[in-house]
N, C-alpha and C. Protein backbone atom coordinates (compact mmCIF):
# COMPACT_ATOMS: atom_id res chain seq x y z
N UNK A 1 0.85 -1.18 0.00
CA UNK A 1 0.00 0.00 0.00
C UNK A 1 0.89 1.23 0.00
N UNK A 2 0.51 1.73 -0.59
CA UNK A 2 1.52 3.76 -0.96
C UNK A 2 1.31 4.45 -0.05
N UNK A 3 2.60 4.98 0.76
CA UNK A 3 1.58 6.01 1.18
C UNK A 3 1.76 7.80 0.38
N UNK A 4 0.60 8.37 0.73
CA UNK A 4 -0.07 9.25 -0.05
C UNK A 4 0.61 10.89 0.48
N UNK A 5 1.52 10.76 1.73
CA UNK A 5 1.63 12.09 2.13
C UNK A 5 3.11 11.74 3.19
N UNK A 6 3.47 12.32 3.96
CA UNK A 6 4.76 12.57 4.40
C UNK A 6 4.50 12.48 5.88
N UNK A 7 3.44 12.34 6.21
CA UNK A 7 3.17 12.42 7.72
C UNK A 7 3.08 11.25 8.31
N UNK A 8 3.56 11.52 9.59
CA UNK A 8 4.22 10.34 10.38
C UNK A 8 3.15 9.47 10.76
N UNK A 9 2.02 9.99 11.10
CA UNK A 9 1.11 9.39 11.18
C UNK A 9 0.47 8.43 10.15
N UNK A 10 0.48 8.77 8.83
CA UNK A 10 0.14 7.80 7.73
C UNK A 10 1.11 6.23 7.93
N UNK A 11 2.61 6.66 7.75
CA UNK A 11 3.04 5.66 8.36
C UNK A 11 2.98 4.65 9.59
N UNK A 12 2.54 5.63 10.64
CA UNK A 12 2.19 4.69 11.62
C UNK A 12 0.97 3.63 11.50
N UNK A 13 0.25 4.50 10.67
CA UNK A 13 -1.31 3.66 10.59
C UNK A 13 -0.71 2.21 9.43
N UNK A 14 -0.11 3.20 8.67
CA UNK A 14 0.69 1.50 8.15
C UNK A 14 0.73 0.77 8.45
N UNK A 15 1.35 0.60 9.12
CA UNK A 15 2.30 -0.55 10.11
C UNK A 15 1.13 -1.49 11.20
N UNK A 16 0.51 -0.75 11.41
CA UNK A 16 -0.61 -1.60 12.82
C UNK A 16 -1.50 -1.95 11.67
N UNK A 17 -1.91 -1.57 10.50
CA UNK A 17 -3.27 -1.85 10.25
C UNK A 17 -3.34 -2.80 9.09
N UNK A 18 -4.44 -3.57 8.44
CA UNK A 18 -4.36 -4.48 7.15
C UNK A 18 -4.58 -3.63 6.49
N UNK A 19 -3.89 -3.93 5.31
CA UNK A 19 -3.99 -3.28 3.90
C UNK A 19 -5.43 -2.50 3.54
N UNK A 20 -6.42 -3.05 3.91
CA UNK A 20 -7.73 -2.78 3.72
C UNK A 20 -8.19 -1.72 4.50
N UNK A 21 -7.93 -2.11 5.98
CA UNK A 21 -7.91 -0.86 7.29
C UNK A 21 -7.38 0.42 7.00
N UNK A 22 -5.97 0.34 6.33
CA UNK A 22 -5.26 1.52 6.43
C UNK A 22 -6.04 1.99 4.97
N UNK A 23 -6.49 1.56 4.00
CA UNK A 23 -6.52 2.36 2.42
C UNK A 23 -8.03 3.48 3.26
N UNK A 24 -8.62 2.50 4.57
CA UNK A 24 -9.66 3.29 4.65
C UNK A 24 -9.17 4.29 5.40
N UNK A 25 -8.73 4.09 6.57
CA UNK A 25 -7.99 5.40 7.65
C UNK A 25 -7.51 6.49 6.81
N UNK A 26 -6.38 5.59 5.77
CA UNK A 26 -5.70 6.82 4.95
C UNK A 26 -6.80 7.80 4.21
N UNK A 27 -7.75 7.09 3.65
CA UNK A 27 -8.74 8.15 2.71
C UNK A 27 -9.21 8.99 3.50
N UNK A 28 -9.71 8.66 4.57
CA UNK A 28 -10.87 9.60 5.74
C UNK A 28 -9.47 10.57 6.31
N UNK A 29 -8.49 10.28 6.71
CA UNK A 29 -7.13 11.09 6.93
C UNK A 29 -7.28 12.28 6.41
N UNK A 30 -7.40 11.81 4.90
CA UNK A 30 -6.43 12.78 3.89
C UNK A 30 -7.75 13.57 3.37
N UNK A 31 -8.78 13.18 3.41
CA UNK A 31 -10.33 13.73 3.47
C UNK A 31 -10.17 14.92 4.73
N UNK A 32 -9.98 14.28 5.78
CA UNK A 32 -10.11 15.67 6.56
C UNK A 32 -9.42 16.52 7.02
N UNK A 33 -7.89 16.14 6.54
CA UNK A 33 -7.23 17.32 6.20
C UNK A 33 -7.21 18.37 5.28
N UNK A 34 -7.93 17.80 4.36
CA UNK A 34 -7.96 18.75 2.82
C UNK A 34 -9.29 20.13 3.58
N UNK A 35 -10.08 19.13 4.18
CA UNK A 35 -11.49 19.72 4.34
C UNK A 35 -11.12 21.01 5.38
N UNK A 36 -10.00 20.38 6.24
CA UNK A 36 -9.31 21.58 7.40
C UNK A 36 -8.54 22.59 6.87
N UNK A 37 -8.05 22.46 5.76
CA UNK A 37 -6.90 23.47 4.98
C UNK A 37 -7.99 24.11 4.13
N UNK A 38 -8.90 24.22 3.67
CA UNK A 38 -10.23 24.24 3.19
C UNK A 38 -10.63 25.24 3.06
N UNK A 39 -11.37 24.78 4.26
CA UNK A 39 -12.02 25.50 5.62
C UNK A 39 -11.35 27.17 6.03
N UNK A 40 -10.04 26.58 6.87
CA UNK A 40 -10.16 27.78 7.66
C UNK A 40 -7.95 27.63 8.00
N UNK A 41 -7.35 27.89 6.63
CA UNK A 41 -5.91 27.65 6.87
C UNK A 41 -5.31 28.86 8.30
N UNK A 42 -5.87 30.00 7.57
CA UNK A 42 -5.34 31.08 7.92
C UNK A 42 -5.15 31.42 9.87
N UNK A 43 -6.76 30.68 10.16
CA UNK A 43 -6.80 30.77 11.40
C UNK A 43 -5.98 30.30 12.31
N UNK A 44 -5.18 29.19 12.10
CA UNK A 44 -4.13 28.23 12.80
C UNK A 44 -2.92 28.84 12.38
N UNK A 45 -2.46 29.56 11.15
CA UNK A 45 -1.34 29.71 10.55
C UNK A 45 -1.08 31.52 11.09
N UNK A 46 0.23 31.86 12.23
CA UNK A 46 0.12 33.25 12.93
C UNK A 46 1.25 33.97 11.63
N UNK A 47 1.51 35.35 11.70
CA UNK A 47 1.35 36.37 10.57
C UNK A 47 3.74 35.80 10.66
N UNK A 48 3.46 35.48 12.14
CA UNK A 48 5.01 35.55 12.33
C UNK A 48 5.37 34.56 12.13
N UNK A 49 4.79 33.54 11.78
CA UNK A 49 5.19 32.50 11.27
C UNK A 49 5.23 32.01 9.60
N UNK A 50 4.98 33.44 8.86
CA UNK A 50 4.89 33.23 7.88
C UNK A 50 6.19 33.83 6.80
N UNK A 51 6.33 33.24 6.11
CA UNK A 51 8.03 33.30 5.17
C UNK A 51 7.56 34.83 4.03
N UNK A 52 6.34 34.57 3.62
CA UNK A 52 5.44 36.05 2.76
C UNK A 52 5.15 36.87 3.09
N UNK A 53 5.30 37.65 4.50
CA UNK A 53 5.23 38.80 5.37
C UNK A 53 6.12 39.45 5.36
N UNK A 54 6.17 40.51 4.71
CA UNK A 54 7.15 41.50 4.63
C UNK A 54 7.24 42.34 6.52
N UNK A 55 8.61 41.99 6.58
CA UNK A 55 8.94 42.79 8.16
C UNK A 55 9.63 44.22 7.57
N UNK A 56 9.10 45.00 8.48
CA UNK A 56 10.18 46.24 8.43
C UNK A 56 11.16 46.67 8.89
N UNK A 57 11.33 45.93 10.33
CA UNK A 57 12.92 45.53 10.67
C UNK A 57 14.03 44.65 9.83
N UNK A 58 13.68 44.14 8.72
CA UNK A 58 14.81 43.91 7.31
C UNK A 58 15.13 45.05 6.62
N UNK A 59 14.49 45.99 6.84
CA UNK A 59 15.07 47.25 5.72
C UNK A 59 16.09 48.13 6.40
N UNK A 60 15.96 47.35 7.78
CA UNK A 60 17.55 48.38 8.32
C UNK A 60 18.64 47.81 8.69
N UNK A 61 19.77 48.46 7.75
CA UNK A 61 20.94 48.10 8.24
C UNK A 61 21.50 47.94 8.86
N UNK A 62 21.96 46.46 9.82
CA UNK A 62 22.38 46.35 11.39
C UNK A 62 24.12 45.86 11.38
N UNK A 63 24.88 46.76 11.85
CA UNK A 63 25.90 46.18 12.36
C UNK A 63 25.84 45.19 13.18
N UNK A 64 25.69 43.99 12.84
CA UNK A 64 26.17 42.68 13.58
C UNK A 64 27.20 42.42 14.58
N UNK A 65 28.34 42.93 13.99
CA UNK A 65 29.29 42.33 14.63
C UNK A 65 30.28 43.48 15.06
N UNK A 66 30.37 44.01 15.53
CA UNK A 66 30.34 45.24 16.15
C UNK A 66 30.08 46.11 17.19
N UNK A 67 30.91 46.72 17.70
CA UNK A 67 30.51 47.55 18.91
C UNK A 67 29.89 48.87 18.24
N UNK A 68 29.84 49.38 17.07
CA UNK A 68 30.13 50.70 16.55
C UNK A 68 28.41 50.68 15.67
N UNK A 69 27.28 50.72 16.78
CA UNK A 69 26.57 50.92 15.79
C UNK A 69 26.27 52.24 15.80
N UNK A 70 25.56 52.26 14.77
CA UNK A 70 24.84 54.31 14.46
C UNK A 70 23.82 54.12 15.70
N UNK A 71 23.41 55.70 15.90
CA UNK A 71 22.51 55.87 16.75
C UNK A 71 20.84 55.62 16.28
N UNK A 72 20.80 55.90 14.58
CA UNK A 72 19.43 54.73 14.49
C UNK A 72 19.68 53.53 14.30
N UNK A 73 20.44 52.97 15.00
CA UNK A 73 20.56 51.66 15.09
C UNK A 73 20.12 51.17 16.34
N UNK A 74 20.82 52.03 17.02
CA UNK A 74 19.99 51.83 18.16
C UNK A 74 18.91 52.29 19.17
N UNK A 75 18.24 53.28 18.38
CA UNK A 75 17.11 53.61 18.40
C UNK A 75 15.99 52.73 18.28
N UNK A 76 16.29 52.35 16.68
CA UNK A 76 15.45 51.37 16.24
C UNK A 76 15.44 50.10 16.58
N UNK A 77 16.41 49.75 17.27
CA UNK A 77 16.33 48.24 18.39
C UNK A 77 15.90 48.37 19.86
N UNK A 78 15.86 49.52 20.17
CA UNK A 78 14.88 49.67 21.58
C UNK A 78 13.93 49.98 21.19
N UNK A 79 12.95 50.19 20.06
CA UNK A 79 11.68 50.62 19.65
C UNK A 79 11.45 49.16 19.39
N UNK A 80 12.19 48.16 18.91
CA UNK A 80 12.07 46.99 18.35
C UNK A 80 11.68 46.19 19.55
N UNK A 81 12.52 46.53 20.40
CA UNK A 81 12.62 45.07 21.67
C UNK A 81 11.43 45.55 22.53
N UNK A 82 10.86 47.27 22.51
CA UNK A 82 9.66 47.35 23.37
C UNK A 82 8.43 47.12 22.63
N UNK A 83 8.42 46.94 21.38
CA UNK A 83 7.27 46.69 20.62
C UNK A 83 7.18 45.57 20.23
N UNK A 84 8.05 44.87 20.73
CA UNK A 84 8.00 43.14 20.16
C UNK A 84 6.67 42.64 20.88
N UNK A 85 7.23 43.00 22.18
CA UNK A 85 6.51 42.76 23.79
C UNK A 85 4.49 43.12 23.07
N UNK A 86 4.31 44.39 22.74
CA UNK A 86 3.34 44.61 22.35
C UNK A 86 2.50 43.69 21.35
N UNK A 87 3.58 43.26 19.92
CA UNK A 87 3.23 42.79 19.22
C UNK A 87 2.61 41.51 19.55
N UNK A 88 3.40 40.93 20.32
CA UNK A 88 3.37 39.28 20.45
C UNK A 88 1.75 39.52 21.67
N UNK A 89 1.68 40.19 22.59
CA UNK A 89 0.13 40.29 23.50
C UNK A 89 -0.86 40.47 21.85
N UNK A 90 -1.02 41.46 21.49
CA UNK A 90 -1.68 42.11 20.52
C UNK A 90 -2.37 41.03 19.72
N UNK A 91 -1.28 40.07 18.98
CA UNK A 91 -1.66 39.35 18.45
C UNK A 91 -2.24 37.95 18.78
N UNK A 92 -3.18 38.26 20.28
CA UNK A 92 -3.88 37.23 20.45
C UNK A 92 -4.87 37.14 20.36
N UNK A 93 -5.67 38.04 20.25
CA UNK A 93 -6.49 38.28 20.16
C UNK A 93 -7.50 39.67 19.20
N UNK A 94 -8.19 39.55 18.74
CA UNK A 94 -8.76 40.66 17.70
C UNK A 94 -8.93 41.86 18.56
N UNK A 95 -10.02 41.60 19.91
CA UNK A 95 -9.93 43.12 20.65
C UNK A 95 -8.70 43.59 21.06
N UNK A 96 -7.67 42.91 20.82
CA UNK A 96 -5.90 43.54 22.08
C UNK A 96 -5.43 44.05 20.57
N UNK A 97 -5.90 43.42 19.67
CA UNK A 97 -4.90 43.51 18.03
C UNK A 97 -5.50 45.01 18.01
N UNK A 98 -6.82 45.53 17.91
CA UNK A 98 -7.87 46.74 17.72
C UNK A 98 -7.67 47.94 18.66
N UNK A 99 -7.61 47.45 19.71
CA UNK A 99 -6.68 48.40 20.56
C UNK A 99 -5.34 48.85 20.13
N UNK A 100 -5.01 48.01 19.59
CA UNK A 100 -3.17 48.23 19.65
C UNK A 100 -3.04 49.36 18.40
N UNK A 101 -3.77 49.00 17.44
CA UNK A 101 -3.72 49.16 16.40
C UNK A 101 -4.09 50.80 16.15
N UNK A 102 -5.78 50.62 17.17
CA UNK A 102 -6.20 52.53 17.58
C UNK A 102 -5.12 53.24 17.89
N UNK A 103 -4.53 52.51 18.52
CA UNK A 103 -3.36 53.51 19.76
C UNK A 103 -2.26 53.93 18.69
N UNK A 104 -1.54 52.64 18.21
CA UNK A 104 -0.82 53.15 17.30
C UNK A 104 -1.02 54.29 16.36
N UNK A 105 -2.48 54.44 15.80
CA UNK A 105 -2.86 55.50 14.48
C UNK A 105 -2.39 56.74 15.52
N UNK A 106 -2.93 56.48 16.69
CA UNK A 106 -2.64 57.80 17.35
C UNK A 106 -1.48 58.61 17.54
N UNK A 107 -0.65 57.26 17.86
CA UNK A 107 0.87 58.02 18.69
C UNK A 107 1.88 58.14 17.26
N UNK A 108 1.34 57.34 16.12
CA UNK A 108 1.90 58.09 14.48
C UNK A 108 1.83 59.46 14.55
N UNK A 109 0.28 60.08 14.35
CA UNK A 109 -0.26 61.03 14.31
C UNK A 109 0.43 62.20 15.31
N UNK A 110 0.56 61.39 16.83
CA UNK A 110 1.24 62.47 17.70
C UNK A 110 2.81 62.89 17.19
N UNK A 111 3.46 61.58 16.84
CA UNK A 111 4.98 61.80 16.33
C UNK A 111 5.30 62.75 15.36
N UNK A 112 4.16 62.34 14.59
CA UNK A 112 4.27 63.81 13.00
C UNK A 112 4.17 64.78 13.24
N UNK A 113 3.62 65.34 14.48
CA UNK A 113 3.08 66.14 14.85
C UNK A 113 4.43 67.34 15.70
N UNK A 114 5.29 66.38 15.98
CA UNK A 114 6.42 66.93 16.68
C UNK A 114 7.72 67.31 16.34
């Protein structure tokens, strides 16, 4: 019997089950995974875990290895390391994300402003 996908689990069901058992496990398997990716991918899959999300901390140039960084260098890594903190609460939820998000339009708005 083939198996149909890469997951450890298909193989396991291999192994314990008759040829007949597993062609059925495997179909209903691979049935309700398709039906779950389907459905609703996005909801399980978080924004930071994704490789197609453009970050805006890549567009700045970081001395690595170095004692000698510029001063927006390190500006922009204490704005980084206190907004991480934000980001990561924020994104648990839609009302903390909506909040975060109000506040931010605001304190943009206040910064331009100065």
């Amino acid at each position: 019997m083939k198996i149909k996908s890469t997951l450890m689990v298909e193989r396991f069901f291999q192994k314990i089950y008759t040829d007949a058992k597993f062609k059925e496990v495997q179909t209903e398997c691979l049935a309700m995974i398709y039906v779950f990716w389907e459905l609703s991918p996005d909801k399980y899959v978080l924004n930071r875990w994704r490789k197609d999300v453009k970050r805006k901390h890549l567009d700045v140039k970081v001395a690595f290895h170095g004692p000698d960084k510029t001063e927006d260098e390190l500006r922009y890594g204490r704005l980084q390391y206190e907004y991480e903190k934000i980001f990561n609460l924020a994104s648990t939820s839609n009302e903390l994300c909506e909040h975060a998000v109000k506040n931010a339009e605001t304190l943009f708005e206040e910064l331009e402003q100065l």
